[in-house]
Protein backbone atom coordinates (compact mmCIF):
# COMPACT_ATOMS: atom_id res chain seq x y z
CA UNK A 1 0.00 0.00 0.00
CA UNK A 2 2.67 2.37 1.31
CA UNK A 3 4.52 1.77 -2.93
CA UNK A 4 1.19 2.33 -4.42
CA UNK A 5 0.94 5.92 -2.42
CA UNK A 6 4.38 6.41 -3.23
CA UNK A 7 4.00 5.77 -6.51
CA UNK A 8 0.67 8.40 -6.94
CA UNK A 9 2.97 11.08 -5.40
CA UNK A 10 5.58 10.35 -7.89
CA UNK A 11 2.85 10.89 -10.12
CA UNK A 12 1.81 14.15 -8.84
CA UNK A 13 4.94 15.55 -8.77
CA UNK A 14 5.86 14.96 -12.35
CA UNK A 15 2.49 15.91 -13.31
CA UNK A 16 2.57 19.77 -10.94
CA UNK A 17 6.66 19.76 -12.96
CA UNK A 18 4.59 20.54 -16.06
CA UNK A 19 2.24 23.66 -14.46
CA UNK A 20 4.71 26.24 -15.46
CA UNK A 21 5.54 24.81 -19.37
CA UNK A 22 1.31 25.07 -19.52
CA UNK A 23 1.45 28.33 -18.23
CA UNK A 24 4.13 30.31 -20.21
CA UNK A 25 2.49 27.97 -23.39
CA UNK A 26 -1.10 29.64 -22.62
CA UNK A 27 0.37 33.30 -22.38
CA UNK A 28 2.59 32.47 -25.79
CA UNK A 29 -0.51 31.23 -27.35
CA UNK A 30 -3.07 34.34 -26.43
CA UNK A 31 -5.14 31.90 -24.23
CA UNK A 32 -4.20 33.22 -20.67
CA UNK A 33 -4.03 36.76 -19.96
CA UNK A 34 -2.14 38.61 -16.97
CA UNK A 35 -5.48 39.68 -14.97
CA UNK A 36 -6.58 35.87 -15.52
CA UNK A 37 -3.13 34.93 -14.44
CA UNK A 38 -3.22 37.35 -11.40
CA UNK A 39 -7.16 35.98 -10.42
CA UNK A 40 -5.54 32.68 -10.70
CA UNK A 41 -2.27 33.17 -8.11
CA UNK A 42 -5.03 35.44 -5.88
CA UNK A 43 -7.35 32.06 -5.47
CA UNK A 44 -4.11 29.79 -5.01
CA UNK A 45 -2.82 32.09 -2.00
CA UNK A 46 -6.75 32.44 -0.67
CA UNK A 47 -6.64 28.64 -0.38
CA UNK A 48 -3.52 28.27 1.09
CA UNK A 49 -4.48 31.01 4.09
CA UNK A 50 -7.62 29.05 4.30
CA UNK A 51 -6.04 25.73 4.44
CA UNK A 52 -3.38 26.76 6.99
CA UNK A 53 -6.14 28.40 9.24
CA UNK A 54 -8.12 25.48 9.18
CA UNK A 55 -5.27 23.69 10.74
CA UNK A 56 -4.22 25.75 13.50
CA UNK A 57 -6.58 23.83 16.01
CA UNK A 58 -5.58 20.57 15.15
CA UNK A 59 -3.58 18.32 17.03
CA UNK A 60 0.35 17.45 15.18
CA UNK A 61 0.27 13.90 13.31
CA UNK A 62 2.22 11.95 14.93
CA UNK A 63 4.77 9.52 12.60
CA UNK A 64 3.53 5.97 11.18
């Protein structure tokens, strides 16, 4: 189980590798422009502040 979740990470990591290629593609190609770029990072950081409130109450993991 623990090589299968390995393996998905793996996965994810090569797959978030090719966010920034997509990105500088879209603005090359007219698709994406700066204000949609801007909304974008905007709802990325709003996340992450939510996410990272959200677990200020909870208790640390502890290891496996």
């Amino acid at each position: 189980m623990k090589a299968l979740a390995e393996e998905n990470m793996a996965k994810v990591l090569a797959a978030e590798s090719e966010v920034p290629k997509a990105i500088a593609q879209a603005f090359r190609e007219g698709n994406l422009g700066i204000m949609d770029y801007y909304h974008m990072k905007n709802i990325q950081a709003d996340t992450e502040m939510k996410t990272s409130i959200s677990k200020t109450g909870l208790p640390p993991k502890t290891p496996l």
